[in-house]
Protein backbone atom coordinates (compact mmCIF):
# COMPACT_ATOMS: atom_id res chain seq x y z
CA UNK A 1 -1.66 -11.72 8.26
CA UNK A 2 -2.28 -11.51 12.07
CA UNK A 3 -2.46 -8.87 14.35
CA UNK A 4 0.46 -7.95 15.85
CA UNK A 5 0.05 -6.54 19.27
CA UNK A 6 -2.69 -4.49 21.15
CA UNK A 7 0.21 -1.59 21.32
CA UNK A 8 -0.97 1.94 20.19
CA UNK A 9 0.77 3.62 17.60
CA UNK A 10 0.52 7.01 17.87
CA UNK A 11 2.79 8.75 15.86
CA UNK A 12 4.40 8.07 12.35
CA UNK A 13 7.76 7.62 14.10
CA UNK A 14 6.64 5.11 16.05
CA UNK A 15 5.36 3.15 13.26
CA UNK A 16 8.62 3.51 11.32
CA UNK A 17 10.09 2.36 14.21
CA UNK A 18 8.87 -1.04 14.37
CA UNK A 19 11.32 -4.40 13.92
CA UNK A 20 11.91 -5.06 10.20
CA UNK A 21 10.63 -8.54 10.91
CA UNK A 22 7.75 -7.67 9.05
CA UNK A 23 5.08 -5.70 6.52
CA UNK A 24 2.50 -3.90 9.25
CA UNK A 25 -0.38 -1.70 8.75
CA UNK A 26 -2.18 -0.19 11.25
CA UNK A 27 -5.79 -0.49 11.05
CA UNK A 28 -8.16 0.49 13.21
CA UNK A 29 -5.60 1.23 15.50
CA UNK A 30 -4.79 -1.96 15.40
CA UNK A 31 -1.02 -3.47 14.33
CA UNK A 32 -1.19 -5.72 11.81
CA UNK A 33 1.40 -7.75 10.23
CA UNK A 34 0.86 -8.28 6.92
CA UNK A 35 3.45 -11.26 6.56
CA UNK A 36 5.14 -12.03 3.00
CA UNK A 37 3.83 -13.31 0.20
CA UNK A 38 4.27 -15.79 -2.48
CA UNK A 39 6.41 -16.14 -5.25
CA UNK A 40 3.67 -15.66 -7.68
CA UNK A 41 1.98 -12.80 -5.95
CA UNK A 42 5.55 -11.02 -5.55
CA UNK A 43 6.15 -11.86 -9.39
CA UNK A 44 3.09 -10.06 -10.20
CA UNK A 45 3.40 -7.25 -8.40
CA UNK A 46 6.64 -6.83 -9.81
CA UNK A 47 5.73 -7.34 -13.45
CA UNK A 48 3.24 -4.58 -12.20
CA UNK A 49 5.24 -2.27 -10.10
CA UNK A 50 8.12 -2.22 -13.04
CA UNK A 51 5.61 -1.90 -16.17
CA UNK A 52 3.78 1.14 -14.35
CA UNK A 53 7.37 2.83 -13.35
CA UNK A 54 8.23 2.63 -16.71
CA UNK A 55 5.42 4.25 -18.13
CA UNK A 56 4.42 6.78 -15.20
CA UNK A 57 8.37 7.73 -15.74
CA UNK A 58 8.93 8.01 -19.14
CA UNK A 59 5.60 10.43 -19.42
CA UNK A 60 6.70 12.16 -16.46
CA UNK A 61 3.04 11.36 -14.42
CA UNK A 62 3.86 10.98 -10.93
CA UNK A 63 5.22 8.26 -8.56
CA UNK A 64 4.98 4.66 -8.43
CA UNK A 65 5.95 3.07 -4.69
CA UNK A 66 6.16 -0.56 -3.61
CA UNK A 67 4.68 -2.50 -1.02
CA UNK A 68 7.08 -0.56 1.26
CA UNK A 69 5.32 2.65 1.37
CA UNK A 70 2.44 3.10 3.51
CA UNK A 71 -0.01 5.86 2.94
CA UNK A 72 -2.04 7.54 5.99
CA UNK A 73 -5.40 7.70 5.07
CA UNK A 74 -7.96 10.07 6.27
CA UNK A 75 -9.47 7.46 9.12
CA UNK A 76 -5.78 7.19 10.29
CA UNK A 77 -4.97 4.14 9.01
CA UNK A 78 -2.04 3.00 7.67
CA UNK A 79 -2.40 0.70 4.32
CA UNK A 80 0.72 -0.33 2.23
CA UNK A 81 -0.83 -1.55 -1.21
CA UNK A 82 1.77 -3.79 -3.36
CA UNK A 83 2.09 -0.98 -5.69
CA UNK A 84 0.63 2.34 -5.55
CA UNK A 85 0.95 5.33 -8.04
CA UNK A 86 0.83 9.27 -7.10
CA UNK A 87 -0.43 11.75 -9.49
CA UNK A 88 2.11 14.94 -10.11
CA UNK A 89 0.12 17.34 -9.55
CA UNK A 90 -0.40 15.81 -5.79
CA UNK A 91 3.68 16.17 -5.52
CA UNK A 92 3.67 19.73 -7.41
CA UNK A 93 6.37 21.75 -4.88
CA UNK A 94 7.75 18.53 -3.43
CA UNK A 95 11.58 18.53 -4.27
CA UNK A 96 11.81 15.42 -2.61
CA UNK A 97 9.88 12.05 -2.14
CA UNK A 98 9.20 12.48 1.76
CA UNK A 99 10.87 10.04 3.63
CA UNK A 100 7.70 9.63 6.51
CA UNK A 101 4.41 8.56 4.92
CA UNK A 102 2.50 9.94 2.31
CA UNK A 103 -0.45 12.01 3.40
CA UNK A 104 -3.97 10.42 1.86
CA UNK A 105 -4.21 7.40 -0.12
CA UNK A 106 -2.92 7.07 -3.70
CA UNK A 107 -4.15 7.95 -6.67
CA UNK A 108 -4.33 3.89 -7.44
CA UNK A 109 -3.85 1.49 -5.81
CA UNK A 110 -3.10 -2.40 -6.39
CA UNK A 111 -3.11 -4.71 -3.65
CA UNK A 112 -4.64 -8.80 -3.82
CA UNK A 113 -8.29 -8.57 -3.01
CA UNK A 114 -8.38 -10.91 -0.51
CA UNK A 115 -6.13 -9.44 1.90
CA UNK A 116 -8.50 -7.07 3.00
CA UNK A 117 -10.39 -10.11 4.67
CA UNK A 118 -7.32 -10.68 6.96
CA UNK A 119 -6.28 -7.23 7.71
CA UNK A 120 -9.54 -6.55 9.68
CA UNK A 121 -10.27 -3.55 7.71
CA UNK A 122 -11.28 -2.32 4.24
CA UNK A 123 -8.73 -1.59 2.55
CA UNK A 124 -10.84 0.05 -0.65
CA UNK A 125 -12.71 1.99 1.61
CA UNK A 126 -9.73 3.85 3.44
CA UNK A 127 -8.51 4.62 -0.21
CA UNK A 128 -11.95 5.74 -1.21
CA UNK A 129 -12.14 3.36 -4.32
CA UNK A 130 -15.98 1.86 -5.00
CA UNK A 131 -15.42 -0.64 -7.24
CA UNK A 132 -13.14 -3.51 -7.56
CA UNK A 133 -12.25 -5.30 -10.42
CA UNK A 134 -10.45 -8.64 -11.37
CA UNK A 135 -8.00 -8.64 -13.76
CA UNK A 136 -8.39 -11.75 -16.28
CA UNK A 137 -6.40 -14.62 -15.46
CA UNK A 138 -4.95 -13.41 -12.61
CA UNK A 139 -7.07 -14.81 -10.40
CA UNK A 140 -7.31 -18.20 -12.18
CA UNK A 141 -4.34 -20.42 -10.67
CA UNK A 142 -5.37 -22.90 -8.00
């Protein structure tokens, strides 16, 4: 994860505008590409992504979204976590999944912890969660 360029991004067009070359946030109105990430971490997230669609869908609870979707938070940044769930009453009137970026973070959000040290930001504080913790095992591999 590196920052991508000292360009300003100042609307959400702009951001969805950017080269599909790669995963950006923009934090502290900074770009940042995010890069790709390993087999095991994508394997995870989609163990994690699919087992929470299936659920959140079959009991009719909201949204899940990828790593895809980024959310703009309340300082203005941008964060994409690797899977991210919406509560239905937060889409209650909404026909249709906007196609821009959701407005505030997620309800949850899960995203490797130790991203946040390369992103320059924080990425639990933007989505206003205060404590973090590990799941067993999943942390374990060398």
């Amino acid at each position: 994860m590196t920052i991508a360029s000292e360009r300003k991004i100042s609307t959400d067009e702009e951001f969805m505008a950017l080269p599909e070359d790669g995963r950006y946030e923009l934090v502290n109105g900074k770009l940042v590409n995010m890069g790709s990430s390993g087999m095991e971490h994508g394997a995870i997230g989609s163990f994690l992504g699919g087992s929470l669609a299936l659920y959140v869908r079959s009991n009719k609870l909201g949204a899940i979204c990828d790593s895809s979707t980024a959310f703009t938070m309340k300082t203005g940044n941008k964060r994409a976590p690797d899977v991210s769930f919406i509560a239905k009453e937060r889409l209650q009137g909404v026909k249709r999944l906007p196609k821009g970026y959701f407005q505030g973070s997620p309800d949850l959000a899960l995203g490797n912890p130790l991203s946040q040290q390369y992103s320059g930001g924080n990425s639990r504080q933007d989505c206003g969660v205060f404590r973090q913790r590990n799941a067993p095992g999943l942390g374990d591999s060398p």
